[in-house]
N, C-alpha and C. Protein backbone atom coordinates (compact mmCIF):
# COMPACT_ATOMS: atom_id res chain seq x y z
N UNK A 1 131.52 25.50 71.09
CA UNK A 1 132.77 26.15 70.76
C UNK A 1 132.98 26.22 69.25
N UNK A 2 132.07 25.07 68.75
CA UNK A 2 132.72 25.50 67.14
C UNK A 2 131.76 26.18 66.47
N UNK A 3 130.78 26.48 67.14
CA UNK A 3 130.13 27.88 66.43
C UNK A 3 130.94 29.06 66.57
N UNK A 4 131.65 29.35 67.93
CA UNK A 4 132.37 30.56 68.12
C UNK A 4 133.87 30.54 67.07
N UNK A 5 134.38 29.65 66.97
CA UNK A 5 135.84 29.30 66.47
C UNK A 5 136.07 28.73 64.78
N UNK A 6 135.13 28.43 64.39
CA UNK A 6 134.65 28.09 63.02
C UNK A 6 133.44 28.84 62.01
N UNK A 7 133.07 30.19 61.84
CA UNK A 7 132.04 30.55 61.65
C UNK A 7 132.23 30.70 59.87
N UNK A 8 133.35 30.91 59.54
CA UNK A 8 133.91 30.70 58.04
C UNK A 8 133.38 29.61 57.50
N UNK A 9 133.85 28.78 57.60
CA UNK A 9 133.34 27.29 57.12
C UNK A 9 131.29 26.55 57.42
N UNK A 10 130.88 27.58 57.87
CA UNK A 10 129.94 27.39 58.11
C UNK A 10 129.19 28.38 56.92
N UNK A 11 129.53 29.16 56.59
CA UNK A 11 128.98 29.77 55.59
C UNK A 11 127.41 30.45 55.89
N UNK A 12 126.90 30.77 54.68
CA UNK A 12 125.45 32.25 55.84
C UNK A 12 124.61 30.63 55.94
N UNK A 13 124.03 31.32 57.61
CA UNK A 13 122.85 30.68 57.88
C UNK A 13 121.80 30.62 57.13
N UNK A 14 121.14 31.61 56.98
CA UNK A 14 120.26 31.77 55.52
C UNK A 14 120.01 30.72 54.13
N UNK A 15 121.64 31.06 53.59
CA UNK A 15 121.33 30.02 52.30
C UNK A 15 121.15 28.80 52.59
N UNK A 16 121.86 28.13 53.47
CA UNK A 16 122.37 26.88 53.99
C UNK A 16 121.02 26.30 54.88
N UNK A 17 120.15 27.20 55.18
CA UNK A 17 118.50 26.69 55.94
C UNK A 17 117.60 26.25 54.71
N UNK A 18 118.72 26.58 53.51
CA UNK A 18 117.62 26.01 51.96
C UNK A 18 117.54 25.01 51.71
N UNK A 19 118.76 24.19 52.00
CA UNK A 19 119.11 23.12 51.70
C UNK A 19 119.15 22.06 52.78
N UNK A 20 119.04 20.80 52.74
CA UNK A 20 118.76 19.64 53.98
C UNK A 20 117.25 19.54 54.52
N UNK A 21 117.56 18.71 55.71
CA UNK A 21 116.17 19.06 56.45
C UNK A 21 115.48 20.14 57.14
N UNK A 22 114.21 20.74 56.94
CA UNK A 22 114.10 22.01 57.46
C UNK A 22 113.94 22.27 58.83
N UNK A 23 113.75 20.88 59.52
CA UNK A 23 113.30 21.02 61.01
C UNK A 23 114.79 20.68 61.77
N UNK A 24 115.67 20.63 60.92
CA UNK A 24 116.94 20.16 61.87
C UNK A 24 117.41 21.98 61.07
N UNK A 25 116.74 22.38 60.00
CA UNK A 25 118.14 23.90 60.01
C UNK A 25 116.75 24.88 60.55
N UNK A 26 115.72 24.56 61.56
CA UNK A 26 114.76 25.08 62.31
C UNK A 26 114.05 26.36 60.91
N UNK A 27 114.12 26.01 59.63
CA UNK A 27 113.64 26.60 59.01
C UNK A 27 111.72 26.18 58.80
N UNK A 28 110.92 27.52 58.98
CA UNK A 28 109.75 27.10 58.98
C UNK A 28 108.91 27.14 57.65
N UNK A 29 109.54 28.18 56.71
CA UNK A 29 109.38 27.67 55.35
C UNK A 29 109.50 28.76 54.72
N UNK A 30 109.52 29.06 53.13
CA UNK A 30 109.51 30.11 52.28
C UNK A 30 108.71 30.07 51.56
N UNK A 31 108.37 31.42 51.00
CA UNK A 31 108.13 32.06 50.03
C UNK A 31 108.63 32.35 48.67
N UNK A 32 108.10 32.73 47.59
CA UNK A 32 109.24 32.78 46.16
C UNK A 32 110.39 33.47 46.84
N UNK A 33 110.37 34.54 47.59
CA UNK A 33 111.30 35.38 47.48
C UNK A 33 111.94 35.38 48.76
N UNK A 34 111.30 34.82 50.08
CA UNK A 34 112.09 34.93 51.53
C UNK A 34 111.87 33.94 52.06
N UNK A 35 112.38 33.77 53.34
CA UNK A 35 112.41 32.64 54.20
C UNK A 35 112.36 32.84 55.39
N UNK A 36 111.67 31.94 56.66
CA UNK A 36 111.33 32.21 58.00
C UNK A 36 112.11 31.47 58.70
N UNK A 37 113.00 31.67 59.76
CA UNK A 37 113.60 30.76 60.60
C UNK A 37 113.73 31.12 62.10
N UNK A 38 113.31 30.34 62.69
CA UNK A 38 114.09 30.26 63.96
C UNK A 38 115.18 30.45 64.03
N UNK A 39 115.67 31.52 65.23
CA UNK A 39 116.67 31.76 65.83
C UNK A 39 117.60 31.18 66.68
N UNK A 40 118.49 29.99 66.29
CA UNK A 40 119.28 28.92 66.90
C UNK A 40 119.42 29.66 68.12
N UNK A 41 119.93 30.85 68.31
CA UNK A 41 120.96 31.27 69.82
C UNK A 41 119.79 32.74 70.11
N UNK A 42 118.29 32.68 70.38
CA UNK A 42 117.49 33.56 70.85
C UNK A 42 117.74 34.22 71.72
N UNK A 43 116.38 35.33 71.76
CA UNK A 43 116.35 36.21 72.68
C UNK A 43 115.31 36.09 73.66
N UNK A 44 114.70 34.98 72.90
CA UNK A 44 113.33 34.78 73.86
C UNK A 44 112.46 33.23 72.99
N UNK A 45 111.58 32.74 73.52
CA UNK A 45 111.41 31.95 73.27
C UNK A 45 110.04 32.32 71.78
N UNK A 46 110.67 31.67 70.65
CA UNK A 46 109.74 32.19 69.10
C UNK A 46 110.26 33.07 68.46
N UNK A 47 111.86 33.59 68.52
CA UNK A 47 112.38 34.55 68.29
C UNK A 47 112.67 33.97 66.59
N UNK A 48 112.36 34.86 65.90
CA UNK A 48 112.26 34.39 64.29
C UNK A 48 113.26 35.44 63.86
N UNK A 49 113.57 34.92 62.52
CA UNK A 49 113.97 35.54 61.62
C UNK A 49 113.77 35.65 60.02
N UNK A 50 113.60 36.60 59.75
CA UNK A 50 113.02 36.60 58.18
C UNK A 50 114.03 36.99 57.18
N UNK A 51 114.21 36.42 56.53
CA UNK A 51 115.57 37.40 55.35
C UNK A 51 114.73 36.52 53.75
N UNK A 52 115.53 37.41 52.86
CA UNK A 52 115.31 37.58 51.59
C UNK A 52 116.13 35.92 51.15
N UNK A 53 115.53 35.33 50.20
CA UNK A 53 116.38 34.17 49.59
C UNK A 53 117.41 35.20 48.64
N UNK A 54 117.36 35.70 48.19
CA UNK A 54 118.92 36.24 47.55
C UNK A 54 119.55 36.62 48.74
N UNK A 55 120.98 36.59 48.63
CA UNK A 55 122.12 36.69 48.81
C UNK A 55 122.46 37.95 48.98
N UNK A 56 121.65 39.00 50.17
CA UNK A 56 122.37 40.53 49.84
C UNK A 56 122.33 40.91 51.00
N UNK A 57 123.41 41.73 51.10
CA UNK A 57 123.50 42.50 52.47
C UNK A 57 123.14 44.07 52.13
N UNK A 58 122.12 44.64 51.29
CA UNK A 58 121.59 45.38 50.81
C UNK A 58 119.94 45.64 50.61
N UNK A 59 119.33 46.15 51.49
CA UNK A 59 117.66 46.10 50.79
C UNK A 59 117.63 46.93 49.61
N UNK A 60 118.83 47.73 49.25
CA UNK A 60 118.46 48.85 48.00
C UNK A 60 118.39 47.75 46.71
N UNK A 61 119.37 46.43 47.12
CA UNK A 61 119.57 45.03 46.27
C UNK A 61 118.48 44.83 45.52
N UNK A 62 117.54 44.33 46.57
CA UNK A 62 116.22 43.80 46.24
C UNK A 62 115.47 44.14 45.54
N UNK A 63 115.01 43.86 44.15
CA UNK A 63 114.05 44.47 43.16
C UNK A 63 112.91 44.27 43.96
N UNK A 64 111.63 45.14 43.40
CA UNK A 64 110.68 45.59 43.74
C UNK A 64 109.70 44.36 44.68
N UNK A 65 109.36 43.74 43.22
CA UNK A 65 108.76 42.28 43.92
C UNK A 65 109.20 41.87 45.35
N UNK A 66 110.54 41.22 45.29
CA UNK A 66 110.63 40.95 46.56
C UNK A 66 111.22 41.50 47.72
N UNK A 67 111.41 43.38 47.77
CA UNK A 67 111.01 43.64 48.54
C UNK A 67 109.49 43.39 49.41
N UNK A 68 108.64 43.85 48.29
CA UNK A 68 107.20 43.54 48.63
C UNK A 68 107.35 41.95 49.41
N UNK A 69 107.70 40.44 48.80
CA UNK A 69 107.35 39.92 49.43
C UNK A 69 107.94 39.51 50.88
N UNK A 70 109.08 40.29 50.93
CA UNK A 70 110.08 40.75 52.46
C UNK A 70 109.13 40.94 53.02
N UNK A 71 108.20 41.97 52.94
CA UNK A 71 107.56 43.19 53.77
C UNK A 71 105.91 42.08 54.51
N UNK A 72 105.65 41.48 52.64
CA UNK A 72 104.63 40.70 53.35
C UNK A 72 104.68 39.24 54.33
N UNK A 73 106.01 38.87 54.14
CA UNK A 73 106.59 38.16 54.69
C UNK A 73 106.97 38.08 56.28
N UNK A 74 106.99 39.23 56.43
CA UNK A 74 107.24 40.11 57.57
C UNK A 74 106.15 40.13 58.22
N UNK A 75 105.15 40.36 57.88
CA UNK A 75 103.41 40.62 58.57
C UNK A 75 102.69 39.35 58.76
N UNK A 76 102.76 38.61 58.07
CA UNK A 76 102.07 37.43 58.46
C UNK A 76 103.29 36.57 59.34
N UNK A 77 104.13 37.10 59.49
CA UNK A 77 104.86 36.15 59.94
C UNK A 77 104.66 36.51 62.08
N UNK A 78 104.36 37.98 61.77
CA UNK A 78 103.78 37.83 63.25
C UNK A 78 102.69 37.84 63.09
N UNK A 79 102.00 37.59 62.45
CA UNK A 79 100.28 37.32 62.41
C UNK A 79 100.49 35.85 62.93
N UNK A 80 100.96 34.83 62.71
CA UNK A 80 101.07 33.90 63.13
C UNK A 80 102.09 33.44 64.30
N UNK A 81 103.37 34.35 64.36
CA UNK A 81 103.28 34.24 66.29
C UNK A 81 101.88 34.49 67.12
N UNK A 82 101.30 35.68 66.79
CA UNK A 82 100.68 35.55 67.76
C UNK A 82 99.65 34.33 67.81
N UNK A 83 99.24 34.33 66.47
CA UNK A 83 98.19 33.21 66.73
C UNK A 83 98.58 31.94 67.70
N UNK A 84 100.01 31.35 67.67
CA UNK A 84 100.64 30.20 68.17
C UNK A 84 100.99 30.50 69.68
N UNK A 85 101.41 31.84 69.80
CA UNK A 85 102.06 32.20 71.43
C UNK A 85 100.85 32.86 71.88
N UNK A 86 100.46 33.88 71.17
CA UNK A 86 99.54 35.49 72.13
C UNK A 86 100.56 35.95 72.83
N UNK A 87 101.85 35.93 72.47
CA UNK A 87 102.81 37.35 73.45
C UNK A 87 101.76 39.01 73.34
N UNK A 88 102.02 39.52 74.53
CA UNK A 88 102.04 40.78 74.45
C UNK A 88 101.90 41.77 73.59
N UNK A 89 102.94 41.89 72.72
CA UNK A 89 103.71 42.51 71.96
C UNK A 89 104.88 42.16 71.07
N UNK A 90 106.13 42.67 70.08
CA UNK A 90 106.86 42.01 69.81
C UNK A 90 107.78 43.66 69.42
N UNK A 91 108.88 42.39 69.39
CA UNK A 91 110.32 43.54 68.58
C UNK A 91 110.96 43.21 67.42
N UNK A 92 111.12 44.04 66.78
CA UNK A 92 111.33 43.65 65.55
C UNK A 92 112.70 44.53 65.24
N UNK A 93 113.57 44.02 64.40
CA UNK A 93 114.77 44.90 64.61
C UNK A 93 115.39 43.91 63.05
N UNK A 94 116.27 45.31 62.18
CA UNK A 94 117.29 44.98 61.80
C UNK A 94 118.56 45.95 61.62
N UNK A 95 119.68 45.10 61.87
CA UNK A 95 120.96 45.15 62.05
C UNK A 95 121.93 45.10 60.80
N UNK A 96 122.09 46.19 59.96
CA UNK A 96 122.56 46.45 58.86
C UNK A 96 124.25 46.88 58.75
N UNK A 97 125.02 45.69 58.71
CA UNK A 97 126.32 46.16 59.12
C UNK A 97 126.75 45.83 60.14
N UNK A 98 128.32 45.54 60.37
CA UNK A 98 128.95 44.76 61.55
C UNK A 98 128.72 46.28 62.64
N UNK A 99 129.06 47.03 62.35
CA UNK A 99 128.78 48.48 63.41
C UNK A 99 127.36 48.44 63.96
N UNK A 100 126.80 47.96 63.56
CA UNK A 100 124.83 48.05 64.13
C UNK A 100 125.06 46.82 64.49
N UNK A 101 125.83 46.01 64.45
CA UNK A 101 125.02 44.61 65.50
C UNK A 101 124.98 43.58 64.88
N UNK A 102 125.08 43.60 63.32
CA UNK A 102 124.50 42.69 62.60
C UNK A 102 125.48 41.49 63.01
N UNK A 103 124.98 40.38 63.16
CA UNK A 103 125.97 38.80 63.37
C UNK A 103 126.22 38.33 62.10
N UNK A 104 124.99 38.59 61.30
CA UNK A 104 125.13 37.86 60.10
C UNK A 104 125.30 39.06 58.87
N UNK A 105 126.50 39.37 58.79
CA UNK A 105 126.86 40.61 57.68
C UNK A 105 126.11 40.52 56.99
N UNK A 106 126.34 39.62 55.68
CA UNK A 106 126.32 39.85 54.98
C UNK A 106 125.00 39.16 53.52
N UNK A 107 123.82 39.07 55.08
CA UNK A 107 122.65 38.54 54.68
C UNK A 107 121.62 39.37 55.52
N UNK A 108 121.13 40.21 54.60
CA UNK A 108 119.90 41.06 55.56
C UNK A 108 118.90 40.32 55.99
N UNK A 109 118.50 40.64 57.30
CA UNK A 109 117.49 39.74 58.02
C UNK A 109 116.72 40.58 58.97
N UNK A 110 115.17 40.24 59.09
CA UNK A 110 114.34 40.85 60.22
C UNK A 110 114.67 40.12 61.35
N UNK A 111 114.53 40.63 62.44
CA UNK A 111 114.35 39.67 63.66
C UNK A 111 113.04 40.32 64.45
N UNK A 112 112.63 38.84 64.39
CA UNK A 112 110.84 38.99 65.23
C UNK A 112 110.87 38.26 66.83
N UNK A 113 110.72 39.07 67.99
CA UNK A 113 110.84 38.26 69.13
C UNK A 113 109.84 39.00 69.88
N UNK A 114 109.07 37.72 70.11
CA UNK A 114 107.78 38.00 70.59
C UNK A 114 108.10 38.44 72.12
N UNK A 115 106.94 38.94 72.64
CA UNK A 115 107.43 39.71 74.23
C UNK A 115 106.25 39.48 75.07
N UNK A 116 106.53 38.98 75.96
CA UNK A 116 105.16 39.16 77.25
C UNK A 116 105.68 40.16 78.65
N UNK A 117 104.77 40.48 78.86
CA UNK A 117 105.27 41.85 80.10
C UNK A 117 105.58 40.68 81.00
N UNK A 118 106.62 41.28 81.68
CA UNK A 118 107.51 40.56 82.40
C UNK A 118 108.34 39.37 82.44
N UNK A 119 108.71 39.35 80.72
CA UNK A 119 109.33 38.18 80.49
C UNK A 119 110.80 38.78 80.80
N UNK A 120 111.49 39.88 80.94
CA UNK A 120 112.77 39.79 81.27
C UNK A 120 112.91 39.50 82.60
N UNK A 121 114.22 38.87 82.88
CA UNK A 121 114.50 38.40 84.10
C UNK A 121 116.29 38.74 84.34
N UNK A 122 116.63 38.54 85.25
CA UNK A 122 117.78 38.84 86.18
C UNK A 122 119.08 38.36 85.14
N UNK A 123 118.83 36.89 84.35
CA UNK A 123 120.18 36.46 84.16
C UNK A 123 120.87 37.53 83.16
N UNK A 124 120.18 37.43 82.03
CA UNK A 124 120.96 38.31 81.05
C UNK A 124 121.52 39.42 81.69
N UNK A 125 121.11 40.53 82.82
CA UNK A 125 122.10 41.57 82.84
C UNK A 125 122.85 40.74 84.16
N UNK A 126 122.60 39.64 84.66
CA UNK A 126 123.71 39.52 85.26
C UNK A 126 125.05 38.65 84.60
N UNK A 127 124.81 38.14 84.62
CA UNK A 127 125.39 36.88 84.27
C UNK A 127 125.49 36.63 82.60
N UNK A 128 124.56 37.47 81.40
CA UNK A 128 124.61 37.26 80.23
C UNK A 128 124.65 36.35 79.71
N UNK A 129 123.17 35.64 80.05
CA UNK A 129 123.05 34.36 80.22
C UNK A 129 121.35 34.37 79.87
N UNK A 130 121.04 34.04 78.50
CA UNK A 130 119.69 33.85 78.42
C UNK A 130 118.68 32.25 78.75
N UNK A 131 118.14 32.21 79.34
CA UNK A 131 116.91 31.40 79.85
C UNK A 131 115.60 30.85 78.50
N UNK A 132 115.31 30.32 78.10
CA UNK A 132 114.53 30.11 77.07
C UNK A 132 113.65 28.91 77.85
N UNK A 133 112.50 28.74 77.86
CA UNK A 133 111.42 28.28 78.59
C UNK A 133 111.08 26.58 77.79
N UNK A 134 112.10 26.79 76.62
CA UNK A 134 111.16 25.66 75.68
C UNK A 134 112.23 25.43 74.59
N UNK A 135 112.65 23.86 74.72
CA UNK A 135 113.75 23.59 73.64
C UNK A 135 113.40 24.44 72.05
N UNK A 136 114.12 24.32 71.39
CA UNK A 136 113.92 24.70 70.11
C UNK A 136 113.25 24.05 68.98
N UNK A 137 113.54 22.64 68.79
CA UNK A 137 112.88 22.02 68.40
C UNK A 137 111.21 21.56 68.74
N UNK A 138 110.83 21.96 70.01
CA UNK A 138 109.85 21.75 70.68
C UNK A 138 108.77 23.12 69.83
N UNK A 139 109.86 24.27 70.06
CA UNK A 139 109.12 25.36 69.70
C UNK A 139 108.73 25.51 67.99
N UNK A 140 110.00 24.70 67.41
CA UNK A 140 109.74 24.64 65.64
C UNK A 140 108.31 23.92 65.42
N UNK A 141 107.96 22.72 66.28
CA UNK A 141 106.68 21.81 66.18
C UNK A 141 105.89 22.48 66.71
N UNK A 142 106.01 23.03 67.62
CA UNK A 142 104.57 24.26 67.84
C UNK A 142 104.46 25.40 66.80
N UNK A 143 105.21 25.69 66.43
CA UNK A 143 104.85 27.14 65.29
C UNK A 143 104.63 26.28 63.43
N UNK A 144 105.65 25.08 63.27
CA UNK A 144 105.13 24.93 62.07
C UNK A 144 103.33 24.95 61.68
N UNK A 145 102.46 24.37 62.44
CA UNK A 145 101.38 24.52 61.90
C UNK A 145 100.75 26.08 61.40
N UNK A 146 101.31 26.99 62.52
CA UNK A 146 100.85 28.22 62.25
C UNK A 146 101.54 29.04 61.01
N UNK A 147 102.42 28.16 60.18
CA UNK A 147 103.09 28.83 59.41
C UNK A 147 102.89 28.20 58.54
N UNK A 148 101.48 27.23 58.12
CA UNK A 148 101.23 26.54 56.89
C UNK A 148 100.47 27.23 55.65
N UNK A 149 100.84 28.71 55.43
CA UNK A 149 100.82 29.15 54.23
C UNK A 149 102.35 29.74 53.42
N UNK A 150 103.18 29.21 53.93
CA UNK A 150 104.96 28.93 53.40
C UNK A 150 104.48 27.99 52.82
N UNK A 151 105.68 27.57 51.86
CA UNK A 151 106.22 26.53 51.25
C UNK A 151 106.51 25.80 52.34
């Protein structure tokens, strides 16, 4: 409840995965310019997220460099789901703006969620209720190794 009722005081997920321990803010590590995290409230089990260490709800923001290292950040970062899962396939999506979806305004972010054919199931359109196969923390200790070219 106090994720839903307190989200002010919590301030962006993003900056706040910089600071503390990284396996309790499920952060798997950065780069000069971005950062990889697990998705506290997924869509599937390895569901990542990538955003820029600056502070922008803008990619036009981002000087050159680290766009580039967004982008490369982005590619190895499912180069190494698969290596750790072998899903299928994956989806990748971003949500620019409270009108598109975005949860987190005002911090641009990729979202990477790996997919195996026939991983959807009944609850979500019934009940809106996602199923995840594998605690979170379980899943941070399985993917950190595959993500040991981060910081």
């Amino acid at each position: 409840m106090a994720y839903v009722t307190d989200k002010a005081a919590r301030g962006c997920i993003f900056c706040a995965a910089l600071e503390g321990d990284r396996r309790e803010r499920l952060l798997l590590g950065t780069t000069p310019a971005s950062l990889v995290i697990l998705n506290r409230y997924p869509y599937q089990n390895g569901h990542l997220m990538v955003a820029p260490r600056r502070h922008t709800a803008s990619l036009s923001d981002l000087p050159d460099a680290e766009h580039v290292d967004l982008a490369e950040t982005l590619r190895r970062s499912i180069d190494s789901l698969a290596e750790a899962f072998h899903p299928d396939g994956f989806n990748l999506g971003m949500n620019l703006g409270a009108a598109a979806g975005a949860g987190v305004v005002d911090h641009l972010h990729w979202h990477i969620v790996p997919r195996w054919s026939g991983d959807t199931n009944f609850m979500t359109t019934v009940s809106e209720v996602r199923v995840i196969p594998q605690h979170l923390l379980e899943t941070y200790d399985r993917l950190r190794p595959a993500f040991g070219w981060l910081d």
